[in-house]
C-alpha atoms as a PDB file:
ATOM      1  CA  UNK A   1      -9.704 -11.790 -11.734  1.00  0.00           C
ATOM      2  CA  UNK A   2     -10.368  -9.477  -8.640  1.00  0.00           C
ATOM      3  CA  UNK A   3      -9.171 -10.986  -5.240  1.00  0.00           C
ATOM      4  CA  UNK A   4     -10.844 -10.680  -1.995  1.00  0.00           C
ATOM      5  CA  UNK A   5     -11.291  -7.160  -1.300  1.00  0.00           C
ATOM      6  CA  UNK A   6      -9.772  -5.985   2.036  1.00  0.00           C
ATOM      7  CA  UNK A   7     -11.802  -2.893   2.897  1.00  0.00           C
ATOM      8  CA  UNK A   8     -10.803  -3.243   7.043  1.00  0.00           C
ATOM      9  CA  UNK A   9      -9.676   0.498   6.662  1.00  0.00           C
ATOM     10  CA  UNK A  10     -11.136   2.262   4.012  1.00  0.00           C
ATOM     11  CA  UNK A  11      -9.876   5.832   3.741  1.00  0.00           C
ATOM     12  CA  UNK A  12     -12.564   8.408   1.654  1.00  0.00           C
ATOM     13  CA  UNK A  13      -9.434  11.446   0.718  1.00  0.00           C
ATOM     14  CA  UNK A  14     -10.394  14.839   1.035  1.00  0.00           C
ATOM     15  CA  UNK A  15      -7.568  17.627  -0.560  1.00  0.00           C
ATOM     16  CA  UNK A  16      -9.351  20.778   0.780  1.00  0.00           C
ATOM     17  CA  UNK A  17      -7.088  23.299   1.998  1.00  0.00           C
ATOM     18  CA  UNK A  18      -4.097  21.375   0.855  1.00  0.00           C
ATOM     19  CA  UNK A  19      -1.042  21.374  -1.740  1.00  0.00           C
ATOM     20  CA  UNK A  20      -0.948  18.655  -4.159  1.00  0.00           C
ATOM     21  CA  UNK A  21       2.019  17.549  -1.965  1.00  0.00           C
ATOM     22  CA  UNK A  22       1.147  17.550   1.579  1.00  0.00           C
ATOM     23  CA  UNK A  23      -2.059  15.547   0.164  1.00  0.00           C
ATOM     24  CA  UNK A  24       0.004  12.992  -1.453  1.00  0.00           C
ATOM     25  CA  UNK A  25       2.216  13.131   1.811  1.00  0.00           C
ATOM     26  CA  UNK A  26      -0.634  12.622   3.950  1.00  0.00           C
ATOM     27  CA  UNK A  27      -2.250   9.638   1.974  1.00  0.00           C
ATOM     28  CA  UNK A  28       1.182   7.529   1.927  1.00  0.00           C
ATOM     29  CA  UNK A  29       1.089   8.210   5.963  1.00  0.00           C
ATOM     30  CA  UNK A  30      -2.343   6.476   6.341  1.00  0.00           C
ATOM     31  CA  UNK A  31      -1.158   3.655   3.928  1.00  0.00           C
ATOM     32  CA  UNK A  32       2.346   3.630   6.271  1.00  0.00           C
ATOM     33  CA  UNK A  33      -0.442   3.676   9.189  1.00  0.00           C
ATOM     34  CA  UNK A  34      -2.451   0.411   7.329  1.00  0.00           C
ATOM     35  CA  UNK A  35      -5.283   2.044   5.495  1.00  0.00           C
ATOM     36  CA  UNK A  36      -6.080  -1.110   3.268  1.00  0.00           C
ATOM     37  CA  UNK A  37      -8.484   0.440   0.794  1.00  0.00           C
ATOM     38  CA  UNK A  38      -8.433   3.874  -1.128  1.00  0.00           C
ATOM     39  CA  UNK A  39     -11.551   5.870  -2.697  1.00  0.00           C
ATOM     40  CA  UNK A  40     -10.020   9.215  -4.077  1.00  0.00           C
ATOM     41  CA  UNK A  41     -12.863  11.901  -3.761  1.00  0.00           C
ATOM     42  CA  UNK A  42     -13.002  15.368  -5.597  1.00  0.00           C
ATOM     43  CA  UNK A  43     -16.232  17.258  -6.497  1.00  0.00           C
ATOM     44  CA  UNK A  44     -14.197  20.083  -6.765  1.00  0.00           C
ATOM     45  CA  UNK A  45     -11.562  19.616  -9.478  1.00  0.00           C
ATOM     46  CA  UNK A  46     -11.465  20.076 -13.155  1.00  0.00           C
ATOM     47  CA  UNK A  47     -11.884  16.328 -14.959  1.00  0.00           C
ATOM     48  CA  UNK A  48      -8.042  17.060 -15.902  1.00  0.00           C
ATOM     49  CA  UNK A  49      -6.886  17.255 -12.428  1.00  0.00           C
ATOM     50  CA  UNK A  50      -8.575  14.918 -11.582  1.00  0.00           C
ATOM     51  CA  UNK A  51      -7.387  12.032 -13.464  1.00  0.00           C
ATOM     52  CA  UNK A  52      -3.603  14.052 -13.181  1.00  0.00           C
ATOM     53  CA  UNK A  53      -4.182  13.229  -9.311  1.00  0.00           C
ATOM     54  CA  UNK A  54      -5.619  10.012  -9.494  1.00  0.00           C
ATOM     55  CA  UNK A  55      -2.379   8.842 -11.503  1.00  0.00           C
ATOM     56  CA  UNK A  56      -0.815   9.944  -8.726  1.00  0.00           C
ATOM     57  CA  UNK A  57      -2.579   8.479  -5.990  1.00  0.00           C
ATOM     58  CA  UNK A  58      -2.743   5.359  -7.628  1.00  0.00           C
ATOM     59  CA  UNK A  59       0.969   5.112  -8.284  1.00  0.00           C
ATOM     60  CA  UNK A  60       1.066   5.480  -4.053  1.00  0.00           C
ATOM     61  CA  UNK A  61      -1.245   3.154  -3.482  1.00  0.00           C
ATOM     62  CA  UNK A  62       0.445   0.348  -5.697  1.00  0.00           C
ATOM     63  CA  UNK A  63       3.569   0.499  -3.903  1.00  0.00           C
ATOM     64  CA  UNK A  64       1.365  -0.571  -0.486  1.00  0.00           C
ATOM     65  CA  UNK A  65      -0.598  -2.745  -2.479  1.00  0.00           C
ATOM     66  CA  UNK A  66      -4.173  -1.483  -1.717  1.00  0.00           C
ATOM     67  CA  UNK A  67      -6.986  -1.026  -4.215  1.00  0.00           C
ATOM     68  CA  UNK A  68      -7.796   2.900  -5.721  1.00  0.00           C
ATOM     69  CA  UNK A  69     -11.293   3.644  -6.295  1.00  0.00           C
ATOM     70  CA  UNK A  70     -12.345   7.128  -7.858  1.00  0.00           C
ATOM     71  CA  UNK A  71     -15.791   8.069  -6.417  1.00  0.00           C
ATOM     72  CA  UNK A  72     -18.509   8.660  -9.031  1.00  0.00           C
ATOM     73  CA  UNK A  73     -16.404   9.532 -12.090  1.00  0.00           C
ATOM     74  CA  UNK A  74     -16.209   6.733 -14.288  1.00  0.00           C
ATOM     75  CA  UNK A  75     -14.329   8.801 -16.921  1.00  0.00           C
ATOM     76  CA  UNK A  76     -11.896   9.144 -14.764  1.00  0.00           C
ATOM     77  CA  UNK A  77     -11.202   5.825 -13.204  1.00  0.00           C
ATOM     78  CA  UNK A  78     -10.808   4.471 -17.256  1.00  0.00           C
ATOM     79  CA  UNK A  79      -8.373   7.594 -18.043  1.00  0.00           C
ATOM     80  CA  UNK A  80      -6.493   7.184 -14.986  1.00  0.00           C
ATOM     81  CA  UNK A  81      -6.019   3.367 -15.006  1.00  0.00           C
ATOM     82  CA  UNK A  82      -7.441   3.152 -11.362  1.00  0.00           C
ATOM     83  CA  UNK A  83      -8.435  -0.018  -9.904  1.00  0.00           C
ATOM     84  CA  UNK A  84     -12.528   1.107 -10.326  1.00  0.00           C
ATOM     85  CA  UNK A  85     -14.921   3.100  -9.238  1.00  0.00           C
ATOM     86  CA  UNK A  86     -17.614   3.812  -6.145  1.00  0.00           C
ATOM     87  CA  UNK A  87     -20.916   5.076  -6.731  1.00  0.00           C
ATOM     88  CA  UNK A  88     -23.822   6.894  -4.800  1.00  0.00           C
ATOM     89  CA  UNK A  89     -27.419   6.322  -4.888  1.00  0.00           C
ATOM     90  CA  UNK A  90     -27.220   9.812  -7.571  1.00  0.00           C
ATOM     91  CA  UNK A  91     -24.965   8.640  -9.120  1.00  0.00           C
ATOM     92  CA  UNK A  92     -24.835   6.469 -12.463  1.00  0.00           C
ATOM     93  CA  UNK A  93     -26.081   3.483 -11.728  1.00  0.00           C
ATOM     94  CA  UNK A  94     -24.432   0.231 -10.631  1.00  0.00           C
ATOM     95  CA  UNK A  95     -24.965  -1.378 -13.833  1.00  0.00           C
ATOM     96  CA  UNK A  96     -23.796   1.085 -16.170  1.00  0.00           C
ATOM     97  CA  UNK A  97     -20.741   1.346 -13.999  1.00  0.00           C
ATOM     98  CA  UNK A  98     -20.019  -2.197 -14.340  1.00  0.00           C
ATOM     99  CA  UNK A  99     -20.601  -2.070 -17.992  1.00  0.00           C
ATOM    100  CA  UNK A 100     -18.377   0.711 -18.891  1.00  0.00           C
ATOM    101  CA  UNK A 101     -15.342  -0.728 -16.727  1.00  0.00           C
ATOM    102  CA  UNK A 102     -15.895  -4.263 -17.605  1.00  0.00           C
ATOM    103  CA  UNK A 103     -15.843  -7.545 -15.091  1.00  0.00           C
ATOM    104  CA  UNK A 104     -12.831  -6.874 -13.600  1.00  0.00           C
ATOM    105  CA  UNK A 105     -12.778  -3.526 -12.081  1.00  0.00           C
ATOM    106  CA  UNK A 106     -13.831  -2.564  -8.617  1.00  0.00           C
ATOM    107  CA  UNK A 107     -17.594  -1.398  -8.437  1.00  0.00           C
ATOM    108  CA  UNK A 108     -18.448   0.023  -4.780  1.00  0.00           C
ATOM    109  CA  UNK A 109     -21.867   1.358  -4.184  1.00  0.00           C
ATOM    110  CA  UNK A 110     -23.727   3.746  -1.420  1.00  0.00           C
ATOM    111  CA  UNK A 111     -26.382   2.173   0.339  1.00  0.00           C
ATOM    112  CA  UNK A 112     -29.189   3.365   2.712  1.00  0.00           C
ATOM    113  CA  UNK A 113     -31.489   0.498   2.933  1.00  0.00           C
ATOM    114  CA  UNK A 114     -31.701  -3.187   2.338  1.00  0.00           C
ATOM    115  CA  UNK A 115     -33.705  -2.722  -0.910  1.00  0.00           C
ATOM    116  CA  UNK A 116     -31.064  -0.233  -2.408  1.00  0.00           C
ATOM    117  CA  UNK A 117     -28.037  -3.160  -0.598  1.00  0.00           C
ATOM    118  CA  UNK A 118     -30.247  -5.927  -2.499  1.00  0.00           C
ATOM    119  CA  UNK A 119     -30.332  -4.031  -5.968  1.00  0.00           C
ATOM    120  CA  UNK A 120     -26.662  -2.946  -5.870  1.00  0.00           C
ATOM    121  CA  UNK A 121     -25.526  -6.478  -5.416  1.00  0.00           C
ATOM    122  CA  UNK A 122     -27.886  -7.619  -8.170  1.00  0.00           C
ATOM    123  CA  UNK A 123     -26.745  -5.295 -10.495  1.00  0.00           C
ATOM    124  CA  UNK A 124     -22.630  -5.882  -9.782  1.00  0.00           C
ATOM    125  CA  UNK A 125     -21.120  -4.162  -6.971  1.00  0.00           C
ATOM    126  CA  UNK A 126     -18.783  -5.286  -5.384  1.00  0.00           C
ATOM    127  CA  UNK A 127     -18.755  -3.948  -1.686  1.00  0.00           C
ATOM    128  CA  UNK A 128     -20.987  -1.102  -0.110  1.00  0.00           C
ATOM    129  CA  UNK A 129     -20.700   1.736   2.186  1.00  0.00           C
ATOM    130  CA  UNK A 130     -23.637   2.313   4.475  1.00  0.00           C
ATOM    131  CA  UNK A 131     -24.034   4.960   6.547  1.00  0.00           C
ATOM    132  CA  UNK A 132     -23.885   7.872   7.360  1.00  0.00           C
ATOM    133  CA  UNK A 133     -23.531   6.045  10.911  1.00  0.00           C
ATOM    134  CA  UNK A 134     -23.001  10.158  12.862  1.00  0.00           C
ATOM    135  CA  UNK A 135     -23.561  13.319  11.454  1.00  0.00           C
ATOM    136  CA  UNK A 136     -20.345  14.505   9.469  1.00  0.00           C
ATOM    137  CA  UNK A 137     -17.867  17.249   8.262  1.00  0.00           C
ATOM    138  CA  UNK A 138     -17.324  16.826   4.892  1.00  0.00           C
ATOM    139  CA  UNK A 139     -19.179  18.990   2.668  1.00  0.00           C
ATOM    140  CA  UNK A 140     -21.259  15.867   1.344  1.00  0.00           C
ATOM    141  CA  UNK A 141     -24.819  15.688   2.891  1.00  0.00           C
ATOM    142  CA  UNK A 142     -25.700  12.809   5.221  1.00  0.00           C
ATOM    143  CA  UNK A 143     -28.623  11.178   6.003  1.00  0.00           C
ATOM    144  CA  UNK A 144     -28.391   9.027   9.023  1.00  0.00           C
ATOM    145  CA  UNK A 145     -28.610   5.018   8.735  1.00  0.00           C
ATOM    146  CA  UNK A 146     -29.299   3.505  11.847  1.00  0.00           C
ATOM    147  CA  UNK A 147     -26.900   0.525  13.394  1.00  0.00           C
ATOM    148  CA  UNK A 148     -30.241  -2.172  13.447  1.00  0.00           C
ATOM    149  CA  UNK A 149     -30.358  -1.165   9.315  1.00  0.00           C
ATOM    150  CA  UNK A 150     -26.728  -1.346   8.985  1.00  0.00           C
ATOM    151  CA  UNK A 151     -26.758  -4.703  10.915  1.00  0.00           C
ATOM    152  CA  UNK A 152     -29.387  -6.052   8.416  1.00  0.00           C
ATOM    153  CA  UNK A 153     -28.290  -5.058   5.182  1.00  0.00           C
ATOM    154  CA  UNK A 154     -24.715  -6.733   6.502  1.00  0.00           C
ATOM    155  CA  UNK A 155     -27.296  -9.820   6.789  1.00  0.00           C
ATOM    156  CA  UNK A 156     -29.140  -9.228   3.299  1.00  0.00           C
ATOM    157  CA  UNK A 157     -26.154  -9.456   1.537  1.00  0.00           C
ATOM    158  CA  UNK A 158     -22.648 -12.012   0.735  1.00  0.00           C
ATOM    159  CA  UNK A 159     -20.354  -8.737  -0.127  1.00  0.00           C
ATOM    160  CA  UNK A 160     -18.350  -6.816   2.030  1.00  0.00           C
ATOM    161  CA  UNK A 161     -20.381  -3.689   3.469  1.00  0.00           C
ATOM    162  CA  UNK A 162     -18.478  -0.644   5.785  1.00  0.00           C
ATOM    163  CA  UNK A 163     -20.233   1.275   7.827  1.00  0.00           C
ATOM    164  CA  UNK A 164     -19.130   5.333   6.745  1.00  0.00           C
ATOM    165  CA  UNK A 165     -19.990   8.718   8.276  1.00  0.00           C
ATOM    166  CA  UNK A 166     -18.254  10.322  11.545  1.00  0.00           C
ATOM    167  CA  UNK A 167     -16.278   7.470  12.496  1.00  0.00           C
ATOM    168  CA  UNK A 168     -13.257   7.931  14.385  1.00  0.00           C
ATOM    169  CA  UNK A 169     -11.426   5.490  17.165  1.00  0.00           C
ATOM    170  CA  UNK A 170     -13.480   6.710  20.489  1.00  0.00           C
ATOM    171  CA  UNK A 171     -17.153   5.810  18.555  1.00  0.00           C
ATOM    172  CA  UNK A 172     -17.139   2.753  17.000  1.00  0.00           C
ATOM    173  CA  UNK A 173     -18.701   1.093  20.087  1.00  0.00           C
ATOM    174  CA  UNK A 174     -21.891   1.453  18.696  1.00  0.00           C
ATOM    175  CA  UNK A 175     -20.606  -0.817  15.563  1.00  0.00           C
ATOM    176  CA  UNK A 176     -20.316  -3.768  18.469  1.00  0.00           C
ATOM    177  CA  UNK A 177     -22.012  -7.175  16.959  1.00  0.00           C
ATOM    178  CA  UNK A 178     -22.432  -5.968  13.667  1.00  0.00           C
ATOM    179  CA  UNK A 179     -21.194  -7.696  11.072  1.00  0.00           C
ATOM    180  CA  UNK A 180     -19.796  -5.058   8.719  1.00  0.00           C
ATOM    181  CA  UNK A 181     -16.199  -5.400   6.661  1.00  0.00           C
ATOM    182  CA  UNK A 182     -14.816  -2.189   7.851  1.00  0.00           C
ATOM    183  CA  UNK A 183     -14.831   1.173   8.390  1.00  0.00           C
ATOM    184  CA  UNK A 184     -14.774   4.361   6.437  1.00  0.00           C
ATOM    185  CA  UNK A 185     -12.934   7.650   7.329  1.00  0.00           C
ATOM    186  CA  UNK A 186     -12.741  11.321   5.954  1.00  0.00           C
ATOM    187  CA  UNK A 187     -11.553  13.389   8.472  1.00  0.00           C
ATOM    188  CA  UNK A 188     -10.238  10.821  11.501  1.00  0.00           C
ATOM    189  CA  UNK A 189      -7.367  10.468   9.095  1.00  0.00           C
ATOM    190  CA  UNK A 190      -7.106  13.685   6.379  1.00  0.00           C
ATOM    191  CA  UNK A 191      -7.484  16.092   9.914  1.00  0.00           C
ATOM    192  CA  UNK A 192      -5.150  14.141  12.004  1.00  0.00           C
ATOM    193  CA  UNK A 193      -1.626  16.121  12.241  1.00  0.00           C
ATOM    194  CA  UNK A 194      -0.492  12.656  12.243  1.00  0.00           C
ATOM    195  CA  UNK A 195      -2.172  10.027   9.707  1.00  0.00           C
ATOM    196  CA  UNK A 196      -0.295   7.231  10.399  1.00  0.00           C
ATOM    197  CA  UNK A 197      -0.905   6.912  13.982  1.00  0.00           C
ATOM    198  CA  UNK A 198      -4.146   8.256  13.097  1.00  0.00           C
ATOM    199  CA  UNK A 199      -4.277   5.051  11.024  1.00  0.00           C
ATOM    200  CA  UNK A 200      -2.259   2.792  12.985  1.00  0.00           C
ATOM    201  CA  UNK A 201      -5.713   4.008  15.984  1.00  0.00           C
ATOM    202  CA  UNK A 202      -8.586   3.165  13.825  1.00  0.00           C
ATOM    203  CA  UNK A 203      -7.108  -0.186  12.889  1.00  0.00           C
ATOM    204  CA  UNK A 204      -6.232  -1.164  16.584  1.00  0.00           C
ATOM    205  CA  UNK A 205      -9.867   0.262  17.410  1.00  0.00           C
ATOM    206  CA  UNK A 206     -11.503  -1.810  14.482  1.00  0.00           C
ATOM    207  CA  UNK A 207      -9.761  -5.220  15.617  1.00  0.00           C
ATOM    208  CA  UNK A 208     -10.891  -4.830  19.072  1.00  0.00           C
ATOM    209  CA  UNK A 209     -14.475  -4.242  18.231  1.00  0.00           C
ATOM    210  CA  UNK A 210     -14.462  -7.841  16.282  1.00  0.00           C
ATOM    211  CA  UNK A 211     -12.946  -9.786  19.351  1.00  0.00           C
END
């Protein structure tokens, strides 16, 4: 049976420019720093490597106890053993996700709209990422959600949603009175010379924004 998911600090990993050790080095900082969920993102590798470094990840994030979701490759979440899998809207679909990793695995999903929120909850996810909330650096391309969608699709649905896309700690004002989960990073943690303040920032930064 799947617990509550905690997705407070969700960190999105991004290995460009880095050695398969500094990148393992840097995720067990954020988790040190309280990164409480983990989606392990690589458009870039072989399928291989990929599952070779999802092993690894995961084995880091057991230790701190916090989920490890591979984003979009289903393959690779079953070879690896991961904890499941997050999908985007071009991406296979919820369903077929959630029918190739069975009831309990972890089934995020990518939403841009209440109708897209509605149907990903219908067809099994378990928590969605809305967004992109700012304009980003990652090489992924963003289309911007606005806060008064992000505020109702939190409404729309019982799941946990995160707001994703240019976060960091000195903008998440605008987040104020929405009801979202969490947060999602890229770079305000993989760029920081230090993740686990980095961390340690967004979390302090998160809990003042709910009181």
């Amino acid at each position: 049976m799947k617990k509550q998911l905690d997705t407070t600090l969700y960190l999105v990993t991004d290995s460009t420019g880095l050695s398969e050790a500094a990148f393992l080095e840097k995720v067990e900082q954020a988790l040190q720093g309280g990164v409480t969920f983990l989606q392990l993102r690589e458009k870039e590798r072989s399928t291989r490597e990929y599952i070779h470094l999802a092993r690894q990840v995961h084995a880091l994030a057991r230790r701190y106890q916090v989920p490890l979701v591979v984003d979009d490759r289903v393959d690779v979440a079953l070879a690896a053993e991961v904890d499941g899998v997050h999908v985007g809207q071009s991406d296979m679909p919820v369903w077929q996700a959630r029918k190739l990793l069975g009831p309990d695995k972890i089934v995020g999903a990518t939403a841009k709209t209440v109708p897209q929120a509605l149907e990903a909850l219908e067809q099994g996810a378990d928590y969605l990422g809305v967004g992109a909330i700012y304009p980003t650096t990652t090489k992924v391309v963003t289309v911007i959600t606005s806060t008064d969608t992000l505020g109702e699709i939190c409404r729309a649905v019982p799941i946990p949603v995160n707001a994703i896309g240019g976060l960091n700690r000195d903008n998440l004002g605008v987040l104020k009175g929405i009801p979202i989960r969490g947060i999602c990073v890229v770079s305000a943690i993989m760029k920081a010379d230090d993740p686990k303040a980095a961390a340690e920032g967004l979390r302090l930064a998160f809990d003042q924004l709910k009181h």
